[in-house]
N, C-alpha and C. Protein backbone atom coordinates (compact mmCIF):
# COMPACT_ATOMS: atom_id res chain seq x y z
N UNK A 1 -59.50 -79.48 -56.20
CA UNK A 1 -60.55 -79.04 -55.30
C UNK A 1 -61.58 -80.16 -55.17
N UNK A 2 -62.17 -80.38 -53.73
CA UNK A 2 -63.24 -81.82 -53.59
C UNK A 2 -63.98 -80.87 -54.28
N UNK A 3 -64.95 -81.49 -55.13
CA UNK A 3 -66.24 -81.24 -55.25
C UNK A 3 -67.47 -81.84 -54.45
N UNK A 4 -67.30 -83.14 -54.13
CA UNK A 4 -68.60 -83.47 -52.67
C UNK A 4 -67.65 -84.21 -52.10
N UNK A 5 -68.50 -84.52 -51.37
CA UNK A 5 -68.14 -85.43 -49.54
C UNK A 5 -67.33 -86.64 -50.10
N UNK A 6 -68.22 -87.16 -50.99
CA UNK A 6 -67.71 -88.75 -51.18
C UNK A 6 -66.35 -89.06 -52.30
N UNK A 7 -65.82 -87.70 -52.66
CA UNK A 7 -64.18 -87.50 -53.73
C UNK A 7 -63.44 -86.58 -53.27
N UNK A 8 -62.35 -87.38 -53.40
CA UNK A 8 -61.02 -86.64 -52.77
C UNK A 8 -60.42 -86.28 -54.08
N UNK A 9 -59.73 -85.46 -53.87
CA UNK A 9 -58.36 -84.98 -54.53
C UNK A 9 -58.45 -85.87 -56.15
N UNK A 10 -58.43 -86.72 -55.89
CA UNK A 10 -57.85 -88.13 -56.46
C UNK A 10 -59.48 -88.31 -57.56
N UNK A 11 -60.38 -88.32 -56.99
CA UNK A 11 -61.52 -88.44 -57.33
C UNK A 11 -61.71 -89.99 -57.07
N UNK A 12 -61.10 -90.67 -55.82
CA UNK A 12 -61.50 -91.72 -55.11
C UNK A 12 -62.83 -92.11 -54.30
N UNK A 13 -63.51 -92.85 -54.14
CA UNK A 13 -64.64 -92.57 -53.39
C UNK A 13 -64.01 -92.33 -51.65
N UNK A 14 -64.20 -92.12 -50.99
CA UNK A 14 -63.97 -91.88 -49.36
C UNK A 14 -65.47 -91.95 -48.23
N UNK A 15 -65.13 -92.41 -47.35
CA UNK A 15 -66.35 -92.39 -46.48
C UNK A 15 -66.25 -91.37 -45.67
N UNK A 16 -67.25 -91.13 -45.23
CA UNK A 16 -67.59 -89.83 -44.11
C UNK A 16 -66.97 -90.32 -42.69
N UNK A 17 -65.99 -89.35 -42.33
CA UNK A 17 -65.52 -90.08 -41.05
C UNK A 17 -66.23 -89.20 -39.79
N UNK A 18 -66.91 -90.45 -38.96
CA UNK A 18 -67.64 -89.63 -37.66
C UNK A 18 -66.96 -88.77 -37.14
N UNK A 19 -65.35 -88.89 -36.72
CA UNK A 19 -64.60 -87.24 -35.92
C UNK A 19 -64.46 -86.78 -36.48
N UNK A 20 -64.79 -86.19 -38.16
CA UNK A 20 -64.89 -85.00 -38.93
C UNK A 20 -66.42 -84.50 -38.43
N UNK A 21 -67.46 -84.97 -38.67
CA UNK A 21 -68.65 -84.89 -38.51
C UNK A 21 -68.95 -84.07 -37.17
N UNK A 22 -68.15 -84.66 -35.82
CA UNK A 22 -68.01 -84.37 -34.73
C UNK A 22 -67.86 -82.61 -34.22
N UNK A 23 -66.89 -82.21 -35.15
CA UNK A 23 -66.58 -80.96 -35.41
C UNK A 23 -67.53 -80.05 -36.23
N UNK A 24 -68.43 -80.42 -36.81
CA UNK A 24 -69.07 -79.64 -37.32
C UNK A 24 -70.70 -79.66 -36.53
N UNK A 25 -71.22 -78.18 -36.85
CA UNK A 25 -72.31 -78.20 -35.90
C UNK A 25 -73.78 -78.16 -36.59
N UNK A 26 -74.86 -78.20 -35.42
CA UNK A 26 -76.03 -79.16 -36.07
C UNK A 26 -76.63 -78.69 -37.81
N UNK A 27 -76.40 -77.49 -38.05
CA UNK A 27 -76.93 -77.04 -39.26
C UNK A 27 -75.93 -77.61 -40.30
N UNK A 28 -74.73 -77.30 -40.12
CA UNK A 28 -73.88 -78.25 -41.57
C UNK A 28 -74.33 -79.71 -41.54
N UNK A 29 -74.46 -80.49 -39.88
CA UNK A 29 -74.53 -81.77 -40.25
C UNK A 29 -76.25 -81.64 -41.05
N UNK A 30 -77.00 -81.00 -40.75
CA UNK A 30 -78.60 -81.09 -41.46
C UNK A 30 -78.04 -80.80 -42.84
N UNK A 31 -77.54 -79.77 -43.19
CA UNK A 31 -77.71 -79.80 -44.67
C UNK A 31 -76.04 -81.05 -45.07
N UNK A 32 -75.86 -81.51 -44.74
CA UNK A 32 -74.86 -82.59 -45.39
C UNK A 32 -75.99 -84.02 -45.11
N UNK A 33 -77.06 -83.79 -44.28
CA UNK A 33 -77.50 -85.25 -44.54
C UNK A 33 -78.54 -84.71 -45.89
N UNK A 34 -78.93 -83.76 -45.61
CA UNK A 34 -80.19 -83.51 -47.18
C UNK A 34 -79.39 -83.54 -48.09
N UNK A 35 -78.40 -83.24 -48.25
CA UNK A 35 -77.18 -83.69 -49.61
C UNK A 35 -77.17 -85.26 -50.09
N UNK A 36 -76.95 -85.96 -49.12
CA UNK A 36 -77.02 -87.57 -48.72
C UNK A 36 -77.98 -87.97 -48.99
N UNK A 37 -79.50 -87.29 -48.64
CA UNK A 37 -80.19 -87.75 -48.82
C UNK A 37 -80.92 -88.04 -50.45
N UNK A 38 -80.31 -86.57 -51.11
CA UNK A 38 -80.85 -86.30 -52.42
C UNK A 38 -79.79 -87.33 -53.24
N UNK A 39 -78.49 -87.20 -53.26
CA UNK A 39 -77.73 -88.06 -53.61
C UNK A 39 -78.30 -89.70 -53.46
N UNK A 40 -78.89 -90.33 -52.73
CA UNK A 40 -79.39 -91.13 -52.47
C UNK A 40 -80.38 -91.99 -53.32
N UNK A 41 -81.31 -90.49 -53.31
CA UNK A 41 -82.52 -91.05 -54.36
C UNK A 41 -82.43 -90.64 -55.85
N UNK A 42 -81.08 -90.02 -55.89
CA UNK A 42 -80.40 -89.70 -57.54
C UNK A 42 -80.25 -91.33 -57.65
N UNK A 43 -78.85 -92.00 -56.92
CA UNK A 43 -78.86 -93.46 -56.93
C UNK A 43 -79.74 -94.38 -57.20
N UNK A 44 -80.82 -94.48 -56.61
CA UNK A 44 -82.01 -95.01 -56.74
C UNK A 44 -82.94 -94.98 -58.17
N UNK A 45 -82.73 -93.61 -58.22
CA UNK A 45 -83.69 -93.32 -59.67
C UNK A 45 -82.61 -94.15 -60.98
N UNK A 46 -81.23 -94.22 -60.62
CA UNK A 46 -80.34 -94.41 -61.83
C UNK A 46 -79.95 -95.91 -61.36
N UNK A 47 -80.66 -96.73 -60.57
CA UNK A 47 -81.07 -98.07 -60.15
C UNK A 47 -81.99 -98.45 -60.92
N UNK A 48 -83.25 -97.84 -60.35
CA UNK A 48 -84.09 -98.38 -61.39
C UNK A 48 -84.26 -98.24 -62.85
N UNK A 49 -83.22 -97.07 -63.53
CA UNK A 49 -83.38 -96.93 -64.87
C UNK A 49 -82.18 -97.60 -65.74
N UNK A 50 -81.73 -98.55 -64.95
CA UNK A 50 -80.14 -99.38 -65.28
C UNK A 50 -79.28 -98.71 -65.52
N UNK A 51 -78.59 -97.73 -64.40
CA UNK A 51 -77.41 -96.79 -63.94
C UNK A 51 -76.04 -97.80 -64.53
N UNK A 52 -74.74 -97.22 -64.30
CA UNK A 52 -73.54 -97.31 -64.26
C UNK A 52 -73.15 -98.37 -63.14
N UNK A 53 -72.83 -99.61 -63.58
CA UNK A 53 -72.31 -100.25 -62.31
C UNK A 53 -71.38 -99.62 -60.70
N UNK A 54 -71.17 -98.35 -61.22
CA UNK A 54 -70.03 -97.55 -60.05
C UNK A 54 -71.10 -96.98 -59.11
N UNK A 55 -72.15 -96.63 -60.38
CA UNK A 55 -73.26 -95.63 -59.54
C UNK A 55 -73.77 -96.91 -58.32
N UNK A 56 -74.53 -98.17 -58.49
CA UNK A 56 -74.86 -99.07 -58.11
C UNK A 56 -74.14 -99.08 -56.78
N UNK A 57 -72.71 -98.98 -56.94
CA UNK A 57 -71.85 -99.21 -55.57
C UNK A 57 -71.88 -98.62 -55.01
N UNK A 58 -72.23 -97.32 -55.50
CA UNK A 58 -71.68 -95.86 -54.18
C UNK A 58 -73.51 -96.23 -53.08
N UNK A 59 -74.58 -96.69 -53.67
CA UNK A 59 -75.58 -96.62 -52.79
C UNK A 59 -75.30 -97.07 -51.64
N UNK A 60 -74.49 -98.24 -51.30
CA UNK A 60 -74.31 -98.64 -49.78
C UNK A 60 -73.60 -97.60 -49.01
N UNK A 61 -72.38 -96.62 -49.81
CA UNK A 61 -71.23 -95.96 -48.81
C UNK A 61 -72.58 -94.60 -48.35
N UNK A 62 -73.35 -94.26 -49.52
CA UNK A 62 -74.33 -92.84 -49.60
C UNK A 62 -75.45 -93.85 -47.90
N UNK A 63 -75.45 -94.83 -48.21
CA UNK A 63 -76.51 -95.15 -46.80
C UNK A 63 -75.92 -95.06 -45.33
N UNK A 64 -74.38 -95.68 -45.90
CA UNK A 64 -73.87 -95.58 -44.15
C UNK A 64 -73.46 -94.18 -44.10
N UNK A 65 -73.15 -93.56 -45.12
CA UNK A 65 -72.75 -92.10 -44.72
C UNK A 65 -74.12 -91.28 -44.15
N UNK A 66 -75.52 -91.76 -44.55
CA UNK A 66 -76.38 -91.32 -43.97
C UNK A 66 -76.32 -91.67 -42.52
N UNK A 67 -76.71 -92.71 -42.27
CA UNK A 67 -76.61 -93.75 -40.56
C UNK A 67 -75.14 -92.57 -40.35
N UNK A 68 -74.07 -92.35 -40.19
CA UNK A 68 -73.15 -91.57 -39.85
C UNK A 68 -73.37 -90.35 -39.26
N UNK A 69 -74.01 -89.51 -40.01
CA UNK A 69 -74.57 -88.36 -40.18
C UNK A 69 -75.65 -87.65 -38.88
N UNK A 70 -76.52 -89.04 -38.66
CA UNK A 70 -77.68 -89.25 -38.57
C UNK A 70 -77.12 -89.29 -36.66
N UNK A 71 -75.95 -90.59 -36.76
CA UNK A 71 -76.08 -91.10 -35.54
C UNK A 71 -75.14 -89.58 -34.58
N UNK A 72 -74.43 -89.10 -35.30
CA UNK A 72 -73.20 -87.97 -34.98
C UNK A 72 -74.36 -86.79 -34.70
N UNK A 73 -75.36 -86.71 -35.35
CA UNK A 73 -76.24 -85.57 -35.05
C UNK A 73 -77.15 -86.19 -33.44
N UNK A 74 -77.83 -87.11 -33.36
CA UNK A 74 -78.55 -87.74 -32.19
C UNK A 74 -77.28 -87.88 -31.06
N UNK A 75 -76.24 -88.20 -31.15
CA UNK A 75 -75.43 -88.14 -29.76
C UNK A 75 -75.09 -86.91 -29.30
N UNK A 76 -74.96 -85.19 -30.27
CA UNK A 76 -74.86 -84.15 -30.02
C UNK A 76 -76.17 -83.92 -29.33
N UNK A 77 -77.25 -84.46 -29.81
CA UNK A 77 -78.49 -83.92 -28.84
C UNK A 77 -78.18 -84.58 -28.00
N UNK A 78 -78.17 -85.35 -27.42
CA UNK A 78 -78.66 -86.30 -26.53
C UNK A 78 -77.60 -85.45 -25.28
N UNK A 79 -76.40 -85.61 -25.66
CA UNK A 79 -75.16 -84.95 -24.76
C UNK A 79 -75.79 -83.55 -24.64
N UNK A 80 -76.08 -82.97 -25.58
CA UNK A 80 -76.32 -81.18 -24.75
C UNK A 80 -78.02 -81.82 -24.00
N UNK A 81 -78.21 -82.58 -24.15
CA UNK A 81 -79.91 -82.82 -23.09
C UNK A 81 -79.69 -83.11 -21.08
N UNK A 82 -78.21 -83.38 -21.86
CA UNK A 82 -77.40 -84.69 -20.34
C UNK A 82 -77.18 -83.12 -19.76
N UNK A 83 -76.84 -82.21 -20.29
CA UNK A 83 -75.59 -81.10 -19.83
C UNK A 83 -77.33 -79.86 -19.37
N UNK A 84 -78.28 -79.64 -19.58
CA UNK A 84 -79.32 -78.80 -19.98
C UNK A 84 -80.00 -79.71 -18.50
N UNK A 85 -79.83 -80.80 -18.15
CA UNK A 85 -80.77 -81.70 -17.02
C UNK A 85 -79.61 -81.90 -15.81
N UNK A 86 -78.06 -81.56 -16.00
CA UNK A 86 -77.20 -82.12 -15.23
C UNK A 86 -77.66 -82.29 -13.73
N UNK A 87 -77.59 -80.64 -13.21
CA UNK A 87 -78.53 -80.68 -11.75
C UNK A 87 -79.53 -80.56 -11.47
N UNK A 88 -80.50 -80.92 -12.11
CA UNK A 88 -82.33 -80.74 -12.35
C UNK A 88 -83.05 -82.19 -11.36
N UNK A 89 -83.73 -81.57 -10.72
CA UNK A 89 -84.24 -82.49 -10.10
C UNK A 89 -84.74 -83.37 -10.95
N UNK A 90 -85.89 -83.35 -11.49
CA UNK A 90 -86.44 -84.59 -12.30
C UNK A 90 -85.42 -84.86 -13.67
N UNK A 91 -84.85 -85.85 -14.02
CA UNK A 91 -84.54 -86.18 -15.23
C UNK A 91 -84.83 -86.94 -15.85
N UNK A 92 -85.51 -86.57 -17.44
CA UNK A 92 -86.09 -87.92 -18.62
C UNK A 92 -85.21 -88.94 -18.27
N UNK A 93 -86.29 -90.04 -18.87
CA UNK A 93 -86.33 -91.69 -18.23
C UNK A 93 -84.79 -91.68 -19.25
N UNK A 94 -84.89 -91.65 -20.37
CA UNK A 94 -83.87 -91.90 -21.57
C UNK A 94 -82.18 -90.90 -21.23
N UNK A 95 -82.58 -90.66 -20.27
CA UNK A 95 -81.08 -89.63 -19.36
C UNK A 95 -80.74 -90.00 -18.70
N UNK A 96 -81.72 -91.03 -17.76
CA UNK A 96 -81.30 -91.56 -16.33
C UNK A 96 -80.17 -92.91 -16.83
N UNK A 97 -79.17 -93.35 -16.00
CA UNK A 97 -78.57 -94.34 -15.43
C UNK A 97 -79.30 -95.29 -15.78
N UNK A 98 -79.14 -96.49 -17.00
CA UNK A 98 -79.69 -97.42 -17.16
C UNK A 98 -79.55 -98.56 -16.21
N UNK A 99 -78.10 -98.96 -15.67
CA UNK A 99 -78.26 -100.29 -14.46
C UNK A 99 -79.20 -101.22 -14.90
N UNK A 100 -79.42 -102.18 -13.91
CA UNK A 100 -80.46 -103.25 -14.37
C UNK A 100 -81.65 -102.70 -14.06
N UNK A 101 -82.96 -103.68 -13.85
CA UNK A 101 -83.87 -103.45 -13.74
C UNK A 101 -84.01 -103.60 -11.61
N UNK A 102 -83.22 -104.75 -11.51
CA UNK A 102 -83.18 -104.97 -10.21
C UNK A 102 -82.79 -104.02 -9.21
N UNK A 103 -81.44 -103.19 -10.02
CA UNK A 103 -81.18 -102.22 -9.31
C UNK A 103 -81.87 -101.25 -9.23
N UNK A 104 -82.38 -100.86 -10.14
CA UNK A 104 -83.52 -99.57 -10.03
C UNK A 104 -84.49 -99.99 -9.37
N UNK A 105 -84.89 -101.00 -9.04
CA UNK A 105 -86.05 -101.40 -8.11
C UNK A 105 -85.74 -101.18 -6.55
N UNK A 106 -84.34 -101.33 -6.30
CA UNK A 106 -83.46 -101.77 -5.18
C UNK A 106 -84.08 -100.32 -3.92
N UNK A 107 -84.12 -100.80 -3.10
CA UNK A 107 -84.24 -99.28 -2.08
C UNK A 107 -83.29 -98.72 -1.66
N UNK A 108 -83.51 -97.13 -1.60
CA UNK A 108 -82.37 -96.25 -1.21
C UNK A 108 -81.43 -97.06 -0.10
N UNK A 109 -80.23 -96.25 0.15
CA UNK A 109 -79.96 -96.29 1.11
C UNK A 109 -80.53 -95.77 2.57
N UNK A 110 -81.37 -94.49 2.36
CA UNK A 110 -81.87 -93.99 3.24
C UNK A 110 -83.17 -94.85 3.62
N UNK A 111 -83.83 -95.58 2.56
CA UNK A 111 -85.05 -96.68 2.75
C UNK A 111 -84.41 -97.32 3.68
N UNK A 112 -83.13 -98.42 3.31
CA UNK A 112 -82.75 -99.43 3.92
C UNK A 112 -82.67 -99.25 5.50
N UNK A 113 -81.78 -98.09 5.62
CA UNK A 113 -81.51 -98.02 7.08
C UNK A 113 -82.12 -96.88 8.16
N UNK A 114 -84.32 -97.03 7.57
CA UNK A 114 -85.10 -96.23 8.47
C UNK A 114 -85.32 -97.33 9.37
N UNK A 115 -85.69 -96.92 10.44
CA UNK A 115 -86.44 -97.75 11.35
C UNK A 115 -87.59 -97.31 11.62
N UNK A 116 -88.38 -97.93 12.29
CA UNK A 116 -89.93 -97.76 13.14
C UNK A 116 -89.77 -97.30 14.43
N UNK A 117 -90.39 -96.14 14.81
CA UNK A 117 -90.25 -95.82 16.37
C UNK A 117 -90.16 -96.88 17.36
N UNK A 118 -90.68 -97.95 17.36
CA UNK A 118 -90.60 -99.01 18.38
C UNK A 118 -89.23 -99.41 18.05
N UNK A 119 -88.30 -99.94 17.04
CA UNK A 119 -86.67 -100.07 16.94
C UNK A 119 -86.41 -98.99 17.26
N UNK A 120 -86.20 -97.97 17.41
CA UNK A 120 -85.73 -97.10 17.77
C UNK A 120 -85.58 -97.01 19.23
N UNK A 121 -86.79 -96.69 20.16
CA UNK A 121 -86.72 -97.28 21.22
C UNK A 121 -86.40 -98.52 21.70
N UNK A 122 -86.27 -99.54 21.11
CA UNK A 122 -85.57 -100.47 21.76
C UNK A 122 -83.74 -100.61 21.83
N UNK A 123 -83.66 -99.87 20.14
CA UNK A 123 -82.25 -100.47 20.20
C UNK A 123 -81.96 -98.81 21.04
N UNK A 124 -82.50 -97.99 21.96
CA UNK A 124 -82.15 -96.66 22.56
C UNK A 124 -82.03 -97.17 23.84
N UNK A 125 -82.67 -98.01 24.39
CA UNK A 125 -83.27 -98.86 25.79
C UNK A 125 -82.52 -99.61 26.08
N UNK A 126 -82.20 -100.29 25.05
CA UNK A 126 -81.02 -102.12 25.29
C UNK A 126 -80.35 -101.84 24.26
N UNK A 127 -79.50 -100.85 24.18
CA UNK A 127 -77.68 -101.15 23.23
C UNK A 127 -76.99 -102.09 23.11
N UNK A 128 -76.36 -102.44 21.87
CA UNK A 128 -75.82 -103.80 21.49
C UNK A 128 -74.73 -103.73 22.88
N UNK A 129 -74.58 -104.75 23.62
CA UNK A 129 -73.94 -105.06 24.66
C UNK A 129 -71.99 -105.29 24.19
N UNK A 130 -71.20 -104.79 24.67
CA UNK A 130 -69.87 -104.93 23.59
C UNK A 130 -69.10 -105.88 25.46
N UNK A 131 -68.63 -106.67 24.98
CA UNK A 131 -67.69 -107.76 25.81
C UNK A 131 -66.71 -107.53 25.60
N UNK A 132 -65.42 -107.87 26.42
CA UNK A 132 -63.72 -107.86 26.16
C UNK A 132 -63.68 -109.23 26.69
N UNK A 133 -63.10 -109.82 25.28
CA UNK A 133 -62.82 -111.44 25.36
C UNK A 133 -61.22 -111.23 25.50
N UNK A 134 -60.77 -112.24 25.64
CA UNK A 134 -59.40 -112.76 25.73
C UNK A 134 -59.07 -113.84 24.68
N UNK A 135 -58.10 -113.73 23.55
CA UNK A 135 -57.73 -114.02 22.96
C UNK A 135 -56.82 -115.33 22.82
């Protein structure tokens, strides 16, 4: 039987894999990072009191398994924020279509091709003139 996240079967260390994480929803991933997190500063305390060289090692896998945790929980928000704004008129800046800066500056299409009542009347008055050339 595992007893935590980071031993298998075997009692090998293992890392937290993000498409496990994926599957589980926001309250397991909260209490598996406060697990991580306490585990963490167990590490730490048995750092500074000259721990077990093994203990020493597991602090880097206990940090990225945090960053893991952390990043698998922020892309579930972010995606149900995308899905909650899909057809909403206004949408947060951090939702919108990043593109460049140039392009977002760029004018609509509907900008590009308004005219001024005076083009309008002219090109209504004098139409582009069309010729049949001979080839």
């Amino acid at each position: 039987v595992c007893i935590h996240w980071w031993t298998s079967k075997a009692g090998k260390m293992t890392k937290i894999k993000a498409y496990e994480l994926r599957k589980k929803n926001r309250d397991e991933l909260m209490k598996q990072l406060d697990e991580l997190k306490n585990e963490h500063q167990a590490l730490r305390v048995a750092k500074v009191t000259g721990g077990a060289p093994a203990k020493l090692a597991k602090i880097k896998s206990v940090r990225k398994g945090i960053a893991r945790v952390l990043t698998v929980y922020n892309q579930k928000e972010k995606s149900d924020k995308r899905e909650e704004y899909k057809n909403a008129k206004r949408v947060p800046k951090d939702l919108r279509k990043k593109t460049t800066r140039a392009i977002r500056r760029r004018l609509t299409v509907a900008q590009r091709l308004a005219k001024t009542p005076k083009e309008e009347k002219k090109s209504n008055n004098f139409p582009k003139r069309l010729y049949a050339l001979r080839a």
